[in-house]
Protein backbone atom coordinates (compact mmCIF):
# COMPACT_ATOMS: atom_id res chain seq x y z
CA UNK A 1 -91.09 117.90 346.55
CA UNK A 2 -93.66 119.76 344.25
CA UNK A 3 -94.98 117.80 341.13
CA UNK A 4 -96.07 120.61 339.42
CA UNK A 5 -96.30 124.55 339.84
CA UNK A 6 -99.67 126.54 339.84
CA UNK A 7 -100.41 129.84 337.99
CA UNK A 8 -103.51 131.50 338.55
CA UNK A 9 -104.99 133.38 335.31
CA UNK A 10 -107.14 136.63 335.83
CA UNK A 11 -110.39 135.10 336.32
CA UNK A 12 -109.29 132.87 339.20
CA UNK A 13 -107.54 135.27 340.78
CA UNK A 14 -110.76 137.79 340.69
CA UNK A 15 -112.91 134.09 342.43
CA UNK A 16 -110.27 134.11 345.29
CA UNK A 17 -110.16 137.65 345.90
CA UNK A 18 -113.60 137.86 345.88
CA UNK A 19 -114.59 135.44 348.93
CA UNK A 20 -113.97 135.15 352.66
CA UNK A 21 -110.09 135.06 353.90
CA UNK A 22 -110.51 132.11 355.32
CA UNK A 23 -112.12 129.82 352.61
CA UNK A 24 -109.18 131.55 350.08
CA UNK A 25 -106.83 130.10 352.84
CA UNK A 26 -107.99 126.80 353.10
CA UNK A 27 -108.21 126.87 348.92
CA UNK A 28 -104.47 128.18 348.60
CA UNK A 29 -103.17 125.63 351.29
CA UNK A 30 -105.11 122.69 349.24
CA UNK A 31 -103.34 123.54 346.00
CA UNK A 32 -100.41 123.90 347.36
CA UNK A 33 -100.86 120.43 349.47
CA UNK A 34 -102.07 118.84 345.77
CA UNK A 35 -98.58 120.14 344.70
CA UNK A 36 -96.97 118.27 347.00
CA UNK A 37 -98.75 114.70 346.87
CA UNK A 38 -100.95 112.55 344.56
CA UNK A 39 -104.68 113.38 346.01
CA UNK A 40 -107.59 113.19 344.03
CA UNK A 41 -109.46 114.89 346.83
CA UNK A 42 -107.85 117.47 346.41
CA UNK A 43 -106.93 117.51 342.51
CA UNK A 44 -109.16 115.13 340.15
CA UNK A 45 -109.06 114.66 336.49
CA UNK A 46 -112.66 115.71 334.94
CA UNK A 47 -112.06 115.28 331.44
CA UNK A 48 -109.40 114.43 328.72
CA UNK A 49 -108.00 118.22 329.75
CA UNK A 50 -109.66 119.80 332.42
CA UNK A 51 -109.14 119.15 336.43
CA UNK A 52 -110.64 120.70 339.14
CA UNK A 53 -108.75 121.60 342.26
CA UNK A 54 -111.16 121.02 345.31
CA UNK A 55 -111.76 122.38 348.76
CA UNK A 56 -114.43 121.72 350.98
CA UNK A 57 -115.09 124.09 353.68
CA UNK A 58 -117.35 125.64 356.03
CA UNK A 59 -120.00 123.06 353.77
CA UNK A 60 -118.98 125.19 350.68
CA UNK A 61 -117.53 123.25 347.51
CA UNK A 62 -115.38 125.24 346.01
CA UNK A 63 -113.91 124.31 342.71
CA UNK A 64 -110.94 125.58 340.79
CA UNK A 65 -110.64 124.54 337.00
CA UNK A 66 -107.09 123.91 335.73
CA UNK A 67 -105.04 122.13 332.72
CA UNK A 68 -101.51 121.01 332.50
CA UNK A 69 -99.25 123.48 330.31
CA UNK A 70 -96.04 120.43 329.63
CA UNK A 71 -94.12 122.79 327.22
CA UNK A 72 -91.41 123.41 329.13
CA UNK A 73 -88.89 120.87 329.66
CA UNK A 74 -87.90 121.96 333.10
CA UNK A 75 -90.90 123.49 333.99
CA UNK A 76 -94.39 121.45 334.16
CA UNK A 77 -97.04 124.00 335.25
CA UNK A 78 -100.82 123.67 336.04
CA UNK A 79 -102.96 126.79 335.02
CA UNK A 80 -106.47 127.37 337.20
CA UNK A 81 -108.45 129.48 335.01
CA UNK A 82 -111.41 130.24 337.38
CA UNK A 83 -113.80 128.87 340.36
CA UNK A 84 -117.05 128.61 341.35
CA UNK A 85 -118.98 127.18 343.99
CA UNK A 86 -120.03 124.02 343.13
CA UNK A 87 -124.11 123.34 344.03
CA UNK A 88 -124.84 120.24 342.57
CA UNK A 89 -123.54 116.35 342.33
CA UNK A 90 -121.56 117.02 338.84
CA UNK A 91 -119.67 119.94 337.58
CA UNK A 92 -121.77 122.01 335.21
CA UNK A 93 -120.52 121.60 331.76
CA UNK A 94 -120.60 125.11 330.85
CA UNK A 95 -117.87 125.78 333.68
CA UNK A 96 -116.31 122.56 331.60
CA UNK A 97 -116.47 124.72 328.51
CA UNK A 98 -115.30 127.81 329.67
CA UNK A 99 -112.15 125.95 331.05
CA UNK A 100 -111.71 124.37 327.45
CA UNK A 101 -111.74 128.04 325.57
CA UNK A 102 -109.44 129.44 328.37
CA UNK A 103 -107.30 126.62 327.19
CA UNK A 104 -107.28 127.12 323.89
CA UNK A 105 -106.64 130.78 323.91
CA UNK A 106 -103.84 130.33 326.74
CA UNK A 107 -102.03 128.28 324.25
CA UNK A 108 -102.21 129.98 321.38
């Protein structure tokens, strides 16, 4: 059973694309594993809106920002708005930031 359903906006699409076929595997099987069960190794709440999908692989971090879009009934959707490769302990807040405007605008 899936809990949720994953869109990727433009900008996370372009992160995927743009690194090895292997680590985009082992991203796209994680998110669709964290649709499937309740990990927060693989999906973990940052803020009061923003989570991160996360795969570690060949000793990369890579991270995938996301929020929840509820406004459909039937529907409940999570949308990744971009990635990076994550170099320190903490997520930098400007990739926080960026996630919150992608937000915003998305729901408009």
């Amino acid at each position: 059973m899936k809990y949720f359903e994953t869109i990727f906006l433009e900008e996370a699409e372009e992160f995927i694309s743009k690194i090895d076929r292997k680590s985009a595997g082992k991203i796209i099987y994680n998110i669709d594993l964290a649709q499937q069960t309740n990990d927060p190794k693989l999906f973990k709440k940052l803020n009061n809106e923003i989570w991160e999908f996360r795969t570690k692989y060949l000793g990369n971090q890579y991270r995938l920002l996301a929020f929840w879009d509820k406004r459909d009934d039937k529907q409940i959707l999570v949308i990744a708005t971009h990635g990076f490769i994550k170099k320190d302990q903490k997520v930098p807040k400007k990739e926080i930031d960026k996630a919150e405007k992608i937000r915003k605008n998305y729901l408009k």
